[in-house]
PDB file of N, CA and C in Angstrom:
ATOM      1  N   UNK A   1      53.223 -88.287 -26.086  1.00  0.00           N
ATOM      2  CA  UNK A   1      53.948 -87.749 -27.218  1.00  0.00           C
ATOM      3  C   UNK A   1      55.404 -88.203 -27.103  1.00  0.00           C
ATOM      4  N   UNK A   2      55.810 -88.399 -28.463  1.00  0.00           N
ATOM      5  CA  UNK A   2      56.985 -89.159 -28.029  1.00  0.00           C
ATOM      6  C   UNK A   2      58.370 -87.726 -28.035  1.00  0.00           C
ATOM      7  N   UNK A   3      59.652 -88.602 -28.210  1.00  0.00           N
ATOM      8  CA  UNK A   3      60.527 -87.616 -28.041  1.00  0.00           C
ATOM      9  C   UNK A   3      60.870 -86.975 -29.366  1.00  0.00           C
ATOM     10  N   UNK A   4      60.556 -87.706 -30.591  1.00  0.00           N
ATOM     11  CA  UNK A   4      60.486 -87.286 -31.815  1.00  0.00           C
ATOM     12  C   UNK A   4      59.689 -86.129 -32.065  1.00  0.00           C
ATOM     13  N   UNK A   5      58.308 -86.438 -31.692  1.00  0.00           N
ATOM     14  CA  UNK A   5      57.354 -85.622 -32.045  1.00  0.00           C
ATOM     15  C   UNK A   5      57.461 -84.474 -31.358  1.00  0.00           C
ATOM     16  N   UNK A   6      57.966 -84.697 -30.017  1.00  0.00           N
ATOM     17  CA  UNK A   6      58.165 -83.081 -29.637  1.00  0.00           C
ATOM     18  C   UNK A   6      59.211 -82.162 -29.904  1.00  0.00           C
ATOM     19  N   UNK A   7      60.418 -82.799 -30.590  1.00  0.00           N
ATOM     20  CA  UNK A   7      61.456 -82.082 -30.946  1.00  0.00           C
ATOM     21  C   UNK A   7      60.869 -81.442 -32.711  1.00  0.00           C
ATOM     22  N   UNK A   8      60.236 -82.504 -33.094  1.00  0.00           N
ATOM     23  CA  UNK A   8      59.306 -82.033 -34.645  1.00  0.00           C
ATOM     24  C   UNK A   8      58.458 -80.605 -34.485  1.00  0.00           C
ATOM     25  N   UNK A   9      58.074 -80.891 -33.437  1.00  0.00           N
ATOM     26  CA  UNK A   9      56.997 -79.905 -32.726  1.00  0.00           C
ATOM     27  C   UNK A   9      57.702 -78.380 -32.472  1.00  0.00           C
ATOM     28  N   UNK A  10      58.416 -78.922 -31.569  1.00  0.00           N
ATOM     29  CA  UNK A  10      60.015 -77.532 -31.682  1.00  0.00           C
ATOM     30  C   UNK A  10      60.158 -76.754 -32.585  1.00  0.00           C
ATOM     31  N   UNK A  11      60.894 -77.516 -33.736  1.00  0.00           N
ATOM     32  CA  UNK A  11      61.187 -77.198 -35.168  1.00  0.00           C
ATOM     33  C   UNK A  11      60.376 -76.239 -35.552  1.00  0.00           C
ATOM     34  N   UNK A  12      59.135 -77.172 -35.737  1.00  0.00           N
ATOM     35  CA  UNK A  12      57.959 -76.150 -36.708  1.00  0.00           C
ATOM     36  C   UNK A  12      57.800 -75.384 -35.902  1.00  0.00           C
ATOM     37  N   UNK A  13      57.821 -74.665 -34.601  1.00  0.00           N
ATOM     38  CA  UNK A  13      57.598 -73.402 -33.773  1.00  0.00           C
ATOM     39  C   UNK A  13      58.645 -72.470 -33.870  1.00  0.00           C
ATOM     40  N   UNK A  14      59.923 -73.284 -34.017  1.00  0.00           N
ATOM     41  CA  UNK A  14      61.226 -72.215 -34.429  1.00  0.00           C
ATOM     42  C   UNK A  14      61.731 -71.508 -35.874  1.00  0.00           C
ATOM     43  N   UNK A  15      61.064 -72.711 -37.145  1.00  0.00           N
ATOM     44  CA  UNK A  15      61.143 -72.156 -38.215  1.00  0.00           C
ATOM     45  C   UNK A  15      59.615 -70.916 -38.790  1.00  0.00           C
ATOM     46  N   UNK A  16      58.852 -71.312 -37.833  1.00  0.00           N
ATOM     47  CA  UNK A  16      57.576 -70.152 -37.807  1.00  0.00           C
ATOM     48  C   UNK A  16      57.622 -69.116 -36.655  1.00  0.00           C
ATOM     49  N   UNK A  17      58.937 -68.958 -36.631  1.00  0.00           N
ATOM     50  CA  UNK A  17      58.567 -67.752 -35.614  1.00  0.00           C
ATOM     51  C   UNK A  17      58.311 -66.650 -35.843  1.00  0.00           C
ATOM     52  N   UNK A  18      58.398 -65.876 -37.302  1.00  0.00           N
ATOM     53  CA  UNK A  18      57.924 -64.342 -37.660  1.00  0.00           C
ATOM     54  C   UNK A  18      56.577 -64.540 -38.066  1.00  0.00           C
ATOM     55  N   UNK A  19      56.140 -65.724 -38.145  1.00  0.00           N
ATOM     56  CA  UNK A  19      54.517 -65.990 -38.964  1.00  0.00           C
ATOM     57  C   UNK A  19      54.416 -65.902 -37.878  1.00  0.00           C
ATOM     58  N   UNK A  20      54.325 -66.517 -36.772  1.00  0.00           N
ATOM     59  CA  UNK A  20      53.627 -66.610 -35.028  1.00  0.00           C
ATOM     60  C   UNK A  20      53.854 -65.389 -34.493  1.00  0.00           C
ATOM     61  N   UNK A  21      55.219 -64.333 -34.557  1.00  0.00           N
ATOM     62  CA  UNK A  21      55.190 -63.272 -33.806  1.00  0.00           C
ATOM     63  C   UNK A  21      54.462 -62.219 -34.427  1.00  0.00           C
ATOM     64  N   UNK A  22      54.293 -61.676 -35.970  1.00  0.00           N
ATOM     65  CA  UNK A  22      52.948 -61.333 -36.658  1.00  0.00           C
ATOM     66  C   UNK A  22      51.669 -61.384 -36.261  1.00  0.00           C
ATOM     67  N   UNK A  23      51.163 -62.804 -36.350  1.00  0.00           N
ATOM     68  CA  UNK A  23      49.555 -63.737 -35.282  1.00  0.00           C
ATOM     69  C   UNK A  23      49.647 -62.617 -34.146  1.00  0.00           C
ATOM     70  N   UNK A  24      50.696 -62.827 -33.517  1.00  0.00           N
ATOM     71  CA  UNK A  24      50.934 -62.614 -31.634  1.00  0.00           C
ATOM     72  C   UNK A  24      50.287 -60.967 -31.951  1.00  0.00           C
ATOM     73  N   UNK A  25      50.819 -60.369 -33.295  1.00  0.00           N
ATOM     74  CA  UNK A  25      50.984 -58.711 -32.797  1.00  0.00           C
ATOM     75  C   UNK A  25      49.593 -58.655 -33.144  1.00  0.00           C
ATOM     76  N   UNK A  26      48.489 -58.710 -33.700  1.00  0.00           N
ATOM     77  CA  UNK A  26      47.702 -58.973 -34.950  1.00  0.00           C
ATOM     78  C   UNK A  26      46.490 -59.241 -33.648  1.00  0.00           C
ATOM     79  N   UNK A  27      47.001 -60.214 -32.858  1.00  0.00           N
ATOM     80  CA  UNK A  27      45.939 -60.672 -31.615  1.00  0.00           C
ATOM     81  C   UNK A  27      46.126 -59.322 -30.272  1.00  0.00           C
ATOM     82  N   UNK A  28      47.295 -59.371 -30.466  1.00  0.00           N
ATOM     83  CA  UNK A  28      47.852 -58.483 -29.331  1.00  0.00           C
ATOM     84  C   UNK A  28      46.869 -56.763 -29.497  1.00  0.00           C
ATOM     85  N   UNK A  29      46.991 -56.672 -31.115  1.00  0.00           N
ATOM     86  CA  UNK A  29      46.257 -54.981 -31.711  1.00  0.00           C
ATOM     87  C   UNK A  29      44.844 -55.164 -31.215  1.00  0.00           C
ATOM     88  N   UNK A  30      44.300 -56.819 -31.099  1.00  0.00           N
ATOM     89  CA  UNK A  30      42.815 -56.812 -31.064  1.00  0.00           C
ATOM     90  C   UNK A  30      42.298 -56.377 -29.678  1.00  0.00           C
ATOM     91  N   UNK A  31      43.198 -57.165 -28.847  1.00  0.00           N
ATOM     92  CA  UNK A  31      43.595 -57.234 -27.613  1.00  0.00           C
ATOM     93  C   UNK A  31      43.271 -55.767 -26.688  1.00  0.00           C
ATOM     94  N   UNK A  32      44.098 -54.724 -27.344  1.00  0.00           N
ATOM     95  CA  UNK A  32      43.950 -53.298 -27.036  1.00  0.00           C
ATOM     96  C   UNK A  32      42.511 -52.866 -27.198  1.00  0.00           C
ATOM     97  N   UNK A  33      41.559 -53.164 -27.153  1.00  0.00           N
ATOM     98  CA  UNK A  33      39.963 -52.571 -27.515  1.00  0.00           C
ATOM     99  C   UNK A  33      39.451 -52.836 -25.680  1.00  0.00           C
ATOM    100  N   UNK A  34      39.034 -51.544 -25.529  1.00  0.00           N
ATOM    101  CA  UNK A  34      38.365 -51.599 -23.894  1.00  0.00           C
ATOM    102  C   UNK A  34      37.096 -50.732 -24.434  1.00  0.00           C
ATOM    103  N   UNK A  35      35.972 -51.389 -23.784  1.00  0.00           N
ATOM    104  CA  UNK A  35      34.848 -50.687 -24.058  1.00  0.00           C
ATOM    105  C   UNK A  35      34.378 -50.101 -22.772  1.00  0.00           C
ATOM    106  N   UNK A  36      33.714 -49.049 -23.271  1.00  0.00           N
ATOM    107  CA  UNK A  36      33.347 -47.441 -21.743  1.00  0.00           C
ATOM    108  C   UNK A  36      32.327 -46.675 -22.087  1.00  0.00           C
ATOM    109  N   UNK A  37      31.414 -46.903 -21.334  1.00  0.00           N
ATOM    110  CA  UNK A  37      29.936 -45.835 -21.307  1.00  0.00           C
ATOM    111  C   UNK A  37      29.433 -46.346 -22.393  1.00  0.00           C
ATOM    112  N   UNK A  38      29.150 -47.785 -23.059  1.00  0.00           N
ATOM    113  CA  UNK A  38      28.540 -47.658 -24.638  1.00  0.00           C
ATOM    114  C   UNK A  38      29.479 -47.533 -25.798  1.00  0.00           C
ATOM    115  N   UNK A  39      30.814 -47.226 -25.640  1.00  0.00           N
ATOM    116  CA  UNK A  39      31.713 -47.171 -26.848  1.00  0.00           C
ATOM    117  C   UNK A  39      32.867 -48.086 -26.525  1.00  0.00           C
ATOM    118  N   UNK A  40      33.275 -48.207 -27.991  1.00  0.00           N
ATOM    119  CA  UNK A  40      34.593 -49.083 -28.053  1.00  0.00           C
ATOM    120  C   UNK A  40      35.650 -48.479 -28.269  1.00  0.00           C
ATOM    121  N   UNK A  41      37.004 -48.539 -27.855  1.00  0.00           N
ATOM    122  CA  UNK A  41      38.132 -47.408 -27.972  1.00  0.00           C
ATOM    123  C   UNK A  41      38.950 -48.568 -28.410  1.00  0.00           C
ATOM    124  N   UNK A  42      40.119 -48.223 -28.750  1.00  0.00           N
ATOM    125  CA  UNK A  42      41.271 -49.091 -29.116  1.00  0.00           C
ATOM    126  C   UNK A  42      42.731 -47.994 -28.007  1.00  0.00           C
ATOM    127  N   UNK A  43      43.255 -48.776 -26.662  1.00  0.00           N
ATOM    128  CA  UNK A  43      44.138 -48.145 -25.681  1.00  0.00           C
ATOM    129  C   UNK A  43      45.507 -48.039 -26.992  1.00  0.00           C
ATOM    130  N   UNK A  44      46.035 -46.760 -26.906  1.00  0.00           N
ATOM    131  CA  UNK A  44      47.237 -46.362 -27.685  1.00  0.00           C
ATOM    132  C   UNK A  44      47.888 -45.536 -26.763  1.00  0.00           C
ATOM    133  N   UNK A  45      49.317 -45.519 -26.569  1.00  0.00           N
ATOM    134  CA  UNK A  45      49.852 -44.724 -25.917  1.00  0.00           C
ATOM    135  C   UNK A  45      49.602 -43.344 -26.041  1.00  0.00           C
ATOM    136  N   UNK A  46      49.439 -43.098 -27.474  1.00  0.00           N
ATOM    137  CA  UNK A  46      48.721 -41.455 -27.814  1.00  0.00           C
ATOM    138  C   UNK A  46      46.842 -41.320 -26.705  1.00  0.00           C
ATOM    139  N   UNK A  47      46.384 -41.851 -26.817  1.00  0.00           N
ATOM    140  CA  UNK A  47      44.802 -41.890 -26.252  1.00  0.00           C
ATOM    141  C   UNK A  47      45.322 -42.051 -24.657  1.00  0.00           C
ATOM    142  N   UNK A  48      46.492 -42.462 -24.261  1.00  0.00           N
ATOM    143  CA  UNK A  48      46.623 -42.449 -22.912  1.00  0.00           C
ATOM    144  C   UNK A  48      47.610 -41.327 -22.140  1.00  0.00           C
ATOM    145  N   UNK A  49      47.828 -40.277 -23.739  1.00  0.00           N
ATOM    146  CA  UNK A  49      49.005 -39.525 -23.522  1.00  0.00           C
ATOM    147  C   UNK A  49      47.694 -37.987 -23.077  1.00  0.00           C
ATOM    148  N   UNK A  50      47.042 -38.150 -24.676  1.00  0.00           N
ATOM    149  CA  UNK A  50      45.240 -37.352 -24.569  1.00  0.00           C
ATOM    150  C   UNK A  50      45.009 -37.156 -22.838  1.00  0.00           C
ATOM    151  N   UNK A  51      44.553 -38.110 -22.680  1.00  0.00           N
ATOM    152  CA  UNK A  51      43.764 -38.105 -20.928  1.00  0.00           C
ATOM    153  C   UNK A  51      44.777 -37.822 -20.546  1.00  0.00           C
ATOM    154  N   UNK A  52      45.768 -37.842 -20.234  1.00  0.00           N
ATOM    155  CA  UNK A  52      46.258 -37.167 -18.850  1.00  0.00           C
ATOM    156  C   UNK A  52      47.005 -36.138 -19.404  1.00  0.00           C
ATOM    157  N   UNK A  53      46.606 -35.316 -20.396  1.00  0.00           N
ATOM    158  CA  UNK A  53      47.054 -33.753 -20.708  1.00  0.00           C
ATOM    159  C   UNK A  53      45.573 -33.191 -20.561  1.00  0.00           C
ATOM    160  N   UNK A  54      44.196 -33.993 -20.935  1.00  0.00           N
ATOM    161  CA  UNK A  54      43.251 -32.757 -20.883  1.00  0.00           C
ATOM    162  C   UNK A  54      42.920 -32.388 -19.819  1.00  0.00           C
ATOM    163  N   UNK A  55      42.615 -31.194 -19.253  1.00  0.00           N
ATOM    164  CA  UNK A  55      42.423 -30.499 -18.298  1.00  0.00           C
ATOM    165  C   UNK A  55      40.996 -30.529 -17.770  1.00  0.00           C
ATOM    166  N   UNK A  56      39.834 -31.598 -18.601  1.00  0.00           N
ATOM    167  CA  UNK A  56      38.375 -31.508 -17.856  1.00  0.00           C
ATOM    168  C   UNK A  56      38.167 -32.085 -17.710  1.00  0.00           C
ATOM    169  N   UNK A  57      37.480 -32.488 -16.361  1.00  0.00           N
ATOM    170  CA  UNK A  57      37.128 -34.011 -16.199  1.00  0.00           C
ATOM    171  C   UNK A  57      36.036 -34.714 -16.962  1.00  0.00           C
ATOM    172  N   UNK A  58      35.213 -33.845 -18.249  1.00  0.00           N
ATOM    173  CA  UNK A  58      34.174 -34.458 -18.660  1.00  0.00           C
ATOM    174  C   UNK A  58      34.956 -34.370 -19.937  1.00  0.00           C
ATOM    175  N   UNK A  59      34.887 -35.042 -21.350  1.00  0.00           N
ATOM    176  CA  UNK A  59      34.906 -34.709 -22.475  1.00  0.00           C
ATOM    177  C   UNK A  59      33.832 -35.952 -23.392  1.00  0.00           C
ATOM    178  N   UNK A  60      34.051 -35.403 -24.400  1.00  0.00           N
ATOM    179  CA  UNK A  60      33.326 -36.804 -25.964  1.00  0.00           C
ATOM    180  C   UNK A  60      34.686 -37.050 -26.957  1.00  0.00           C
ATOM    181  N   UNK A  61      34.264 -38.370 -26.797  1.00  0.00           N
ATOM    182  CA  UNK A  61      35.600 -38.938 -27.859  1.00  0.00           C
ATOM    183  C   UNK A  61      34.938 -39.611 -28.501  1.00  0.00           C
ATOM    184  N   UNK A  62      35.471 -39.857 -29.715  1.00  0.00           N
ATOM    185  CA  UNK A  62      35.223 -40.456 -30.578  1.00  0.00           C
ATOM    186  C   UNK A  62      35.576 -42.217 -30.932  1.00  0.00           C
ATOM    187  N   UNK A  63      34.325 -43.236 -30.367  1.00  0.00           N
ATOM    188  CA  UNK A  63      34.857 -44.503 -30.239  1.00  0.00           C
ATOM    189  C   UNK A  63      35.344 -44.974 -31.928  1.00  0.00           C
ATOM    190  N   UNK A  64      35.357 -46.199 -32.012  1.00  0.00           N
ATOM    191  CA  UNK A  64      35.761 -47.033 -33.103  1.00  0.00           C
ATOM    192  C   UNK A  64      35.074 -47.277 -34.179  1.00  0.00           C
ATOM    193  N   UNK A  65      33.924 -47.139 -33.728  1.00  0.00           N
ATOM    194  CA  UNK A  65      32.659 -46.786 -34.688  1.00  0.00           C
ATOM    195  C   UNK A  65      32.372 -45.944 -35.067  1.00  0.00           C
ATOM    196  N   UNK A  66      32.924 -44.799 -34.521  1.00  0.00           N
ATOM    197  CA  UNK A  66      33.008 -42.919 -35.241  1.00  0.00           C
ATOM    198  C   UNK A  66      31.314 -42.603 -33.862  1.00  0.00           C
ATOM    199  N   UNK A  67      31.518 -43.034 -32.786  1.00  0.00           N
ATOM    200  CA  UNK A  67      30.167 -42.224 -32.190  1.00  0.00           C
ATOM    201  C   UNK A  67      30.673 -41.600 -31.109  1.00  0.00           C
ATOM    202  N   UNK A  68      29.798 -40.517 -30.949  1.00  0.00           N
ATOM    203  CA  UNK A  68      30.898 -39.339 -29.879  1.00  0.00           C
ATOM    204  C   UNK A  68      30.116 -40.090 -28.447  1.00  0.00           C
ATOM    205  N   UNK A  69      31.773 -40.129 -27.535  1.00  0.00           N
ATOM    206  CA  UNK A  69      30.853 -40.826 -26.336  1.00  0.00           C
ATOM    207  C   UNK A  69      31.818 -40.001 -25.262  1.00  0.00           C
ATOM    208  N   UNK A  70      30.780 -39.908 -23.931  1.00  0.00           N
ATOM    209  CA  UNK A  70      30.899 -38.985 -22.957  1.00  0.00           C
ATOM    210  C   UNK A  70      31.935 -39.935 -21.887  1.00  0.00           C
ATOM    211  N   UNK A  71      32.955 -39.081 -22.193  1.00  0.00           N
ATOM    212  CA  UNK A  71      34.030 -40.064 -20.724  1.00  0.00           C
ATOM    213  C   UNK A  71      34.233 -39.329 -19.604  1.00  0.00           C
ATOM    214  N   UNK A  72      34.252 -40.065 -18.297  1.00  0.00           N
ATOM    215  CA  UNK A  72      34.914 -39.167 -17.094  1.00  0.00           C
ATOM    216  C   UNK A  72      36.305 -39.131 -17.280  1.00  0.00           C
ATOM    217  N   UNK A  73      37.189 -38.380 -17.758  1.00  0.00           N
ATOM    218  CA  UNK A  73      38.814 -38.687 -17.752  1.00  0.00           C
ATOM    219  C   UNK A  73      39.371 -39.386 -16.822  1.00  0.00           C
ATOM    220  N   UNK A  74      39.522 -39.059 -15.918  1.00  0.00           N
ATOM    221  CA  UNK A  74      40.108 -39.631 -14.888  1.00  0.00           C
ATOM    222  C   UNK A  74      39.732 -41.010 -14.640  1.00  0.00           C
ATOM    223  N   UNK A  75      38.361 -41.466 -14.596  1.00  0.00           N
ATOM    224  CA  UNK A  75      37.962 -42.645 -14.533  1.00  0.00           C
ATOM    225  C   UNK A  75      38.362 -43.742 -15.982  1.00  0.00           C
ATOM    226  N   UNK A  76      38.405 -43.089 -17.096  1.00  0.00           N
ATOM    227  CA  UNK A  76      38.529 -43.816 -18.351  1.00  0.00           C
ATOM    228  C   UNK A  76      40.166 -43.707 -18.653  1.00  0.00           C
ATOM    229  N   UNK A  77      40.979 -42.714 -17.897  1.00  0.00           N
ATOM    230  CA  UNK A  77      42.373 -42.645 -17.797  1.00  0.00           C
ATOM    231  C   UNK A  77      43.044 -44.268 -16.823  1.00  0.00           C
ATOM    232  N   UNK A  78      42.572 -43.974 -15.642  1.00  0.00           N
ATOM    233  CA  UNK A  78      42.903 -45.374 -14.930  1.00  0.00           C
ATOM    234  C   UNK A  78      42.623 -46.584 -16.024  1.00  0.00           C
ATOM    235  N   UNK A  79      41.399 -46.699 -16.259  1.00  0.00           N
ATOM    236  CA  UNK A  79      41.178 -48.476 -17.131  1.00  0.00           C
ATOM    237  C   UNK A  79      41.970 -47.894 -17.960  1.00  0.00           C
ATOM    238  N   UNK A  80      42.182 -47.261 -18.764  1.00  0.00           N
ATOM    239  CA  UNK A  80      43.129 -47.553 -19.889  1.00  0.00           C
ATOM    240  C   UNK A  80      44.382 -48.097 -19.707  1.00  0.00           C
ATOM    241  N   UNK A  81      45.301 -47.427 -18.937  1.00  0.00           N
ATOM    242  CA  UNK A  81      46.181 -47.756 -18.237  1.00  0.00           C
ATOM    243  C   UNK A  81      46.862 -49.274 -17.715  1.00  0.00           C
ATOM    244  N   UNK A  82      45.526 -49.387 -16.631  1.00  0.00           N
ATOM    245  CA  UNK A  82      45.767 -50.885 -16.215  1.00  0.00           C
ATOM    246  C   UNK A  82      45.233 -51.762 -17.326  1.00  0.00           C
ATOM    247  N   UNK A  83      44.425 -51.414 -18.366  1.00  0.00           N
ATOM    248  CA  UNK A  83      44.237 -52.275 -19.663  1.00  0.00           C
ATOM    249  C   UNK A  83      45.330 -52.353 -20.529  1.00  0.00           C
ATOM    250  N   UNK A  84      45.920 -51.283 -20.694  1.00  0.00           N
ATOM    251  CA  UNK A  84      47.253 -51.415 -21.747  1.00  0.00           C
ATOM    252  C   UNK A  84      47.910 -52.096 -21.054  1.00  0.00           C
ATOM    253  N   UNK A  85      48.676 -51.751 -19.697  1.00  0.00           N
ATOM    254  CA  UNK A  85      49.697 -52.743 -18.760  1.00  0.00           C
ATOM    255  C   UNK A  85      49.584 -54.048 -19.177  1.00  0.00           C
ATOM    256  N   UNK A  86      48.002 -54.619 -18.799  1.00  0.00           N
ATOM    257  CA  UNK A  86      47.886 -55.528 -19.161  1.00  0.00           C
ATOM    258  C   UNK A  86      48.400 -56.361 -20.024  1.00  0.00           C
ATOM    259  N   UNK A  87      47.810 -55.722 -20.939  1.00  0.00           N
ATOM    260  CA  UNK A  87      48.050 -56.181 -22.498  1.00  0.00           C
ATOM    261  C   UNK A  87      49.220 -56.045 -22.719  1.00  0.00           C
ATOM    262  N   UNK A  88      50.378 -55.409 -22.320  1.00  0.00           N
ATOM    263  CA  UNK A  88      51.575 -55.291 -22.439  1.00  0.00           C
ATOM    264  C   UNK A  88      52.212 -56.630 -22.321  1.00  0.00           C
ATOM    265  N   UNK A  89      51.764 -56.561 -20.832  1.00  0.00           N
ATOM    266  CA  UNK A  89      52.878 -57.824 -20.215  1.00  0.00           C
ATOM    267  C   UNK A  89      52.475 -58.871 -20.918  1.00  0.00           C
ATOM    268  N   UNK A  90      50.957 -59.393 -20.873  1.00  0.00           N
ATOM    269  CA  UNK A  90      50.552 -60.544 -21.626  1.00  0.00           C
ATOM    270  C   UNK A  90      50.991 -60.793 -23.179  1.00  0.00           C
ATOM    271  N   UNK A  91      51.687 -59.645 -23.963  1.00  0.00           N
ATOM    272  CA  UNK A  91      52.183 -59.779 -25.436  1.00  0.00           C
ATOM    273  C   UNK A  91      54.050 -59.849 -24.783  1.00  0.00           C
ATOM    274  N   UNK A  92      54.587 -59.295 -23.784  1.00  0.00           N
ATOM    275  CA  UNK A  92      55.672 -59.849 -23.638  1.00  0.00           C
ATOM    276  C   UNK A  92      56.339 -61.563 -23.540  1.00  0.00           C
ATOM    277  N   UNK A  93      55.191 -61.538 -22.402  1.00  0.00           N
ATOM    278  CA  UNK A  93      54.994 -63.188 -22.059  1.00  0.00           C
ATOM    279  C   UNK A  93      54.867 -64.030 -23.043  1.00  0.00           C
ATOM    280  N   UNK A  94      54.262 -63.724 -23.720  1.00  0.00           N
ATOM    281  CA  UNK A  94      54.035 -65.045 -24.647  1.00  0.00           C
ATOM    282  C   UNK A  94      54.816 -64.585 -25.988  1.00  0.00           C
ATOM    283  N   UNK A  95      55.370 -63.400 -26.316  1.00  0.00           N
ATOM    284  CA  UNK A  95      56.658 -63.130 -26.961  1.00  0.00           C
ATOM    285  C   UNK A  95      57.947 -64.110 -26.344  1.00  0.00           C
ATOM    286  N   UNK A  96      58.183 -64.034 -25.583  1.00  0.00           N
ATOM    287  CA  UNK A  96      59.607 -64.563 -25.240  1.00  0.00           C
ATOM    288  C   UNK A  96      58.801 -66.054 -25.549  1.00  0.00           C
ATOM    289  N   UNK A  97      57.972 -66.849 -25.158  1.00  0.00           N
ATOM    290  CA  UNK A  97      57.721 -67.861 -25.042  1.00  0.00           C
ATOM    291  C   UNK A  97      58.070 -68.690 -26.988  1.00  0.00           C
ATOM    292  N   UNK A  98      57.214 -67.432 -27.674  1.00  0.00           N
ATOM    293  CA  UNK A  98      57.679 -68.256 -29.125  1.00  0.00           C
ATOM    294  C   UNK A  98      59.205 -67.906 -29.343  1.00  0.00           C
ATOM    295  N   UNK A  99      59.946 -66.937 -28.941  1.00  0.00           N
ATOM    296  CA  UNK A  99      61.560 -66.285 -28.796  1.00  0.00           C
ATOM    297  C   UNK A  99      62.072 -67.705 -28.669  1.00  0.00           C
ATOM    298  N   UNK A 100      61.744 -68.412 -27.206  1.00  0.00           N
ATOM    299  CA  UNK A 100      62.769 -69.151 -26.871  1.00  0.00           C
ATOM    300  C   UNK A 100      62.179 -70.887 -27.837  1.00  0.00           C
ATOM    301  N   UNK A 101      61.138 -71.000 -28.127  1.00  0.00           N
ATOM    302  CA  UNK A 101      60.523 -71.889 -29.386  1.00  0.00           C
ATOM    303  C   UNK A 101      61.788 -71.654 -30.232  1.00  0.00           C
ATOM    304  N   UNK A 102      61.902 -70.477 -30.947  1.00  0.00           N
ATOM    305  CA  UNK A 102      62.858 -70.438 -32.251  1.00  0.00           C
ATOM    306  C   UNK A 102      63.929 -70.949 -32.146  1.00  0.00           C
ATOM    307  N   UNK A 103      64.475 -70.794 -30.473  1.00  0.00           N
ATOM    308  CA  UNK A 103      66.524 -71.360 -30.170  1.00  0.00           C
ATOM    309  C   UNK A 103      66.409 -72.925 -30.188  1.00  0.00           C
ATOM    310  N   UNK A 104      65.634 -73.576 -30.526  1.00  0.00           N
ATOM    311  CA  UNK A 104      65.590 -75.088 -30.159  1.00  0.00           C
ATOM    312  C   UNK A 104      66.800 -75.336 -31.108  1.00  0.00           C
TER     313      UNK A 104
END
């Protein structure tokens, strides 16, 4: 690739950077879905705020599909957690990455 084409290349990544950081959030929302016991959840800071206020270690929540599914809290509290983290850092990372695309 020459030196043209990658500074062209630049450009179009810096003048699309709210269309790409949109994509990013859009992939990032999909991103948040952890599936447990048979159901699909979507990790929200509220659903991770839930588990570690309820007081039983058994309850039924309601997955993404509207079906009541049986969680161990504590056990479905941890994956959420290290799943959101996850997903955190990995939408930071590649945030700054189109960020510094736009300063070309």
């Amino acid at each position: 690739m020459t030196e043209i084409e990658k500074l062209t290349n630049e450009i179009k990544l810096a003048t699309d950077y709210q269309i790409n950081k949109r994509i990013l959030r859009e992939k990032i929302q999909t991103d948040l879905h952890v599936t447990y016991n048979g159901g699909l959840f979507k990790v929200t800071p509220e659903l991770i705020a839930f588990l570690g206020t309820w007081d039983s270690d058994e309850l039924f929540l309601e997955d993404t599909y509207q079906n009541p599914i049986k969680i161990q809290r504590a056990e479905f509290l941890t994956q959420c957690r290290q799943h959101y983290q996850n997903v955190m850092n990995s939408w930071h990372i590649q945030h700054e990455q189109i960020r510094r695309a736009r300063k070309v």
